[in-house]
N, C-alpha and C. Protein backbone atom coordinates (compact mmCIF):
# COMPACT_ATOMS: atom_id res chain seq x y z
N UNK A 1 -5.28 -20.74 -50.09
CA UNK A 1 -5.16 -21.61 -51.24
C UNK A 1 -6.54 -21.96 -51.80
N UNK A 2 -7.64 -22.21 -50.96
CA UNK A 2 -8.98 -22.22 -51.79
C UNK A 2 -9.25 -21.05 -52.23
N UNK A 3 -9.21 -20.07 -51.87
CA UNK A 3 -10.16 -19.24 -52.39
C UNK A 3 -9.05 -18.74 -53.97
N UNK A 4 -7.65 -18.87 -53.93
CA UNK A 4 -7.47 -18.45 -55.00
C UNK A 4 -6.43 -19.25 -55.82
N UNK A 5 -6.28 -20.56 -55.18
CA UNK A 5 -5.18 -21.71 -55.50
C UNK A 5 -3.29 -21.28 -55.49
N UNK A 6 -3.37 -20.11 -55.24
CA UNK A 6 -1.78 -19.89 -54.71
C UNK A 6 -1.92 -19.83 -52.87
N UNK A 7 -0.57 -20.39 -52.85
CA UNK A 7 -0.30 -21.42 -51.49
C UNK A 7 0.95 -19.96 -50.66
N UNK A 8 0.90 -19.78 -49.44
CA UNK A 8 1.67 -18.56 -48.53
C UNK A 8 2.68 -19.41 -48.38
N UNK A 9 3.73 -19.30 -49.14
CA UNK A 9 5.08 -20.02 -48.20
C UNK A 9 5.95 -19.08 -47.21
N UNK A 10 5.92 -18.21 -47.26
CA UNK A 10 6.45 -17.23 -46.12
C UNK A 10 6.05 -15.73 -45.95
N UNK A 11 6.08 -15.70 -44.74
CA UNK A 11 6.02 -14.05 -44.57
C UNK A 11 7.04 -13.66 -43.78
N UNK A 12 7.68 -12.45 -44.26
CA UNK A 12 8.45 -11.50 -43.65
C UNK A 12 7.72 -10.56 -42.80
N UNK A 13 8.11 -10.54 -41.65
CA UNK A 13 7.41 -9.75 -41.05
C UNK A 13 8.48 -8.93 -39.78
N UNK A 14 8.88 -7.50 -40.54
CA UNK A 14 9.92 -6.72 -39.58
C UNK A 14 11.20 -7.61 -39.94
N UNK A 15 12.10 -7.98 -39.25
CA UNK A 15 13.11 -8.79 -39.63
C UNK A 15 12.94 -10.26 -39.28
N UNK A 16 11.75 -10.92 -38.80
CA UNK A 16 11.31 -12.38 -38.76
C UNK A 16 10.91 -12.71 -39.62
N UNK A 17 11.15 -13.42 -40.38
CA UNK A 17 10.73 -14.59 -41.24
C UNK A 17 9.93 -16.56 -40.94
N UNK A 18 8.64 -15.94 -41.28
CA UNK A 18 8.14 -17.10 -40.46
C UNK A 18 7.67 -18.23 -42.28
N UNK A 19 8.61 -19.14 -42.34
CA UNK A 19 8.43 -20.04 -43.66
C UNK A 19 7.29 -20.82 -42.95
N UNK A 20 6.89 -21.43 -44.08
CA UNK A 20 5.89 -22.06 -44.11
C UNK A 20 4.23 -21.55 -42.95
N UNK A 21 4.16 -20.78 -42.90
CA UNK A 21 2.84 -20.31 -42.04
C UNK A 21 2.08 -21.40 -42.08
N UNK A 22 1.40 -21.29 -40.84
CA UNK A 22 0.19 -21.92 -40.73
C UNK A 22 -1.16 -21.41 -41.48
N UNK A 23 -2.15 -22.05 -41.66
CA UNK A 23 -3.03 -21.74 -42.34
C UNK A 23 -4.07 -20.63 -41.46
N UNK A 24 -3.93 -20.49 -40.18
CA UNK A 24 -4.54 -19.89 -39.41
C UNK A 24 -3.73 -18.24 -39.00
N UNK A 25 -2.66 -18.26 -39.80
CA UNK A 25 -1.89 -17.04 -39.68
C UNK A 25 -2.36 -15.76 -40.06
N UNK A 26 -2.39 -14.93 -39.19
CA UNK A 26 -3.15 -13.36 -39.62
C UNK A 26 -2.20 -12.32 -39.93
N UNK A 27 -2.15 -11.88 -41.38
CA UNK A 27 -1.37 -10.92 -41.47
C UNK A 27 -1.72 -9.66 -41.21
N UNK A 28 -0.53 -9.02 -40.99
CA UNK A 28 -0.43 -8.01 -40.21
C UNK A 28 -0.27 -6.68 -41.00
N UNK A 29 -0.41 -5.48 -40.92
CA UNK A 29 0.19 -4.28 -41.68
C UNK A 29 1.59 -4.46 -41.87
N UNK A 30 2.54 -4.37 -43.37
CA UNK A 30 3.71 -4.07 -43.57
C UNK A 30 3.77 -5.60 -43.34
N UNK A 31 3.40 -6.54 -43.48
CA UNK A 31 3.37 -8.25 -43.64
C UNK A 31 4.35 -7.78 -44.90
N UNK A 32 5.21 -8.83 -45.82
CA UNK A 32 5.76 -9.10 -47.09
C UNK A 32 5.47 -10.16 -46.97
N UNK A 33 5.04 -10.98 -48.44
CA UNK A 33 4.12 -12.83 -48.13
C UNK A 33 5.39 -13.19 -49.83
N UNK A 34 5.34 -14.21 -49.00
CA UNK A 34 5.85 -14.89 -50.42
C UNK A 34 4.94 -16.15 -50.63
N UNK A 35 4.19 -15.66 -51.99
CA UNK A 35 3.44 -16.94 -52.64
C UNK A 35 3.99 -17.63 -53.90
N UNK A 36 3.27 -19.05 -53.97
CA UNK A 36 4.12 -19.66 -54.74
C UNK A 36 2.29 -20.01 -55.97
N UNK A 37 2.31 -19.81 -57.34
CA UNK A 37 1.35 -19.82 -58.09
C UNK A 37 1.25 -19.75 -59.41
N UNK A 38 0.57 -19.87 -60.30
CA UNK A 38 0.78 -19.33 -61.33
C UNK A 38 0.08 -17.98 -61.32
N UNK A 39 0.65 -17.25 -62.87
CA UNK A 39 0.10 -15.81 -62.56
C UNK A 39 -1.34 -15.41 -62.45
N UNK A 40 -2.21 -16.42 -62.94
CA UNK A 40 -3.77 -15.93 -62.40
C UNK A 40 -3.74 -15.99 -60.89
N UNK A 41 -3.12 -16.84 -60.21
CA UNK A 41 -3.27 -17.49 -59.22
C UNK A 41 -2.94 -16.18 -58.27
N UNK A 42 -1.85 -15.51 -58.54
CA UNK A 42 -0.82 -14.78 -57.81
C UNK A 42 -1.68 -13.56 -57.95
N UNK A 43 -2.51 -12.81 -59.46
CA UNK A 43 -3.27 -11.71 -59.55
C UNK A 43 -4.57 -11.90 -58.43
N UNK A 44 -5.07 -13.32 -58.43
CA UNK A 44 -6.00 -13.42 -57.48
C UNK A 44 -6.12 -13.08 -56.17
N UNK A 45 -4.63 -13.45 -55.50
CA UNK A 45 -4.37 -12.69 -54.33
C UNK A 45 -4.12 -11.33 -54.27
N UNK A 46 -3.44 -10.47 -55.02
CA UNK A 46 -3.47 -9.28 -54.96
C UNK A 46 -4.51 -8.58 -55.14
N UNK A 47 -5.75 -9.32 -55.78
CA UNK A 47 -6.97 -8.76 -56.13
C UNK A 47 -7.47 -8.47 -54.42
N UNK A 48 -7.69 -10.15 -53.73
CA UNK A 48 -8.07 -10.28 -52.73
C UNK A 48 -7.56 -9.17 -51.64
N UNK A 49 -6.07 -9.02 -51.41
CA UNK A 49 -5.50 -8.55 -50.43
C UNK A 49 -5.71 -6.42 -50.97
N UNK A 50 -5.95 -6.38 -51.99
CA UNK A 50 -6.63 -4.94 -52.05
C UNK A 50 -7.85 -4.95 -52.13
N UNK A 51 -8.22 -5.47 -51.95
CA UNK A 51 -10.18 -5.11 -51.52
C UNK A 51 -9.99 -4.51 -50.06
N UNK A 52 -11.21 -3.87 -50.09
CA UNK A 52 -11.63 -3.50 -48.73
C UNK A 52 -11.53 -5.02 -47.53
N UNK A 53 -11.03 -4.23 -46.39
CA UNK A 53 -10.29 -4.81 -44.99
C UNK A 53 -11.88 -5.93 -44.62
N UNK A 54 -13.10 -6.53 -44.90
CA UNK A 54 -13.40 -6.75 -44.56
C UNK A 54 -13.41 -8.29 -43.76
N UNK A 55 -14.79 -8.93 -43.58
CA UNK A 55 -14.54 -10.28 -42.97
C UNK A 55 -13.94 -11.44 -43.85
N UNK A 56 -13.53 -11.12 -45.20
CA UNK A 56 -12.81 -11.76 -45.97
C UNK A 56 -11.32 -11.70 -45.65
N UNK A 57 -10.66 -10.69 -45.28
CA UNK A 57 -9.41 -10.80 -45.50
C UNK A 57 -9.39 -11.34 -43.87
N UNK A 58 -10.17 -10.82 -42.79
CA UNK A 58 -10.29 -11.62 -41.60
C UNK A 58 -10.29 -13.08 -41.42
N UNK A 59 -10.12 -13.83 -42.86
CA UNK A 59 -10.14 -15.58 -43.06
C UNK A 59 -8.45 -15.72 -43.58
N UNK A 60 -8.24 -15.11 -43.74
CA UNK A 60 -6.62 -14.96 -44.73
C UNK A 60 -6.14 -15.65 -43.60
């Protein structure tokens, strides 16, 4: 949510669904995230989550 002001309300992950994540949650390959934002907000994360794997997405 700081770095791009849309907030993770859930991830699907395989057939678990974990609502509300913690802020310390590391997603995983084949993660599905449901964010809640407006659309800059929402492009910001997709910007973020396709960049290169580095120590940034290691804060996600």
């Amino acid at each position: 949510r700081i770095r791009t002001g849309a907030s993770v309300i859930a991830i699907l992950r395989g057939s678990q669904l974990m609502a509300n994540p913690k802020s310390g949650t590391v997603f995983e390959a084949g993660d599905r995230i449901g964010l809640i934002g407006d659309r800059e907000q929402i492009d910001a994360v997709q910007k973020l989550l396709e960049g290169p794997a580095g120590p940034e997405m290691q804060k996600l």
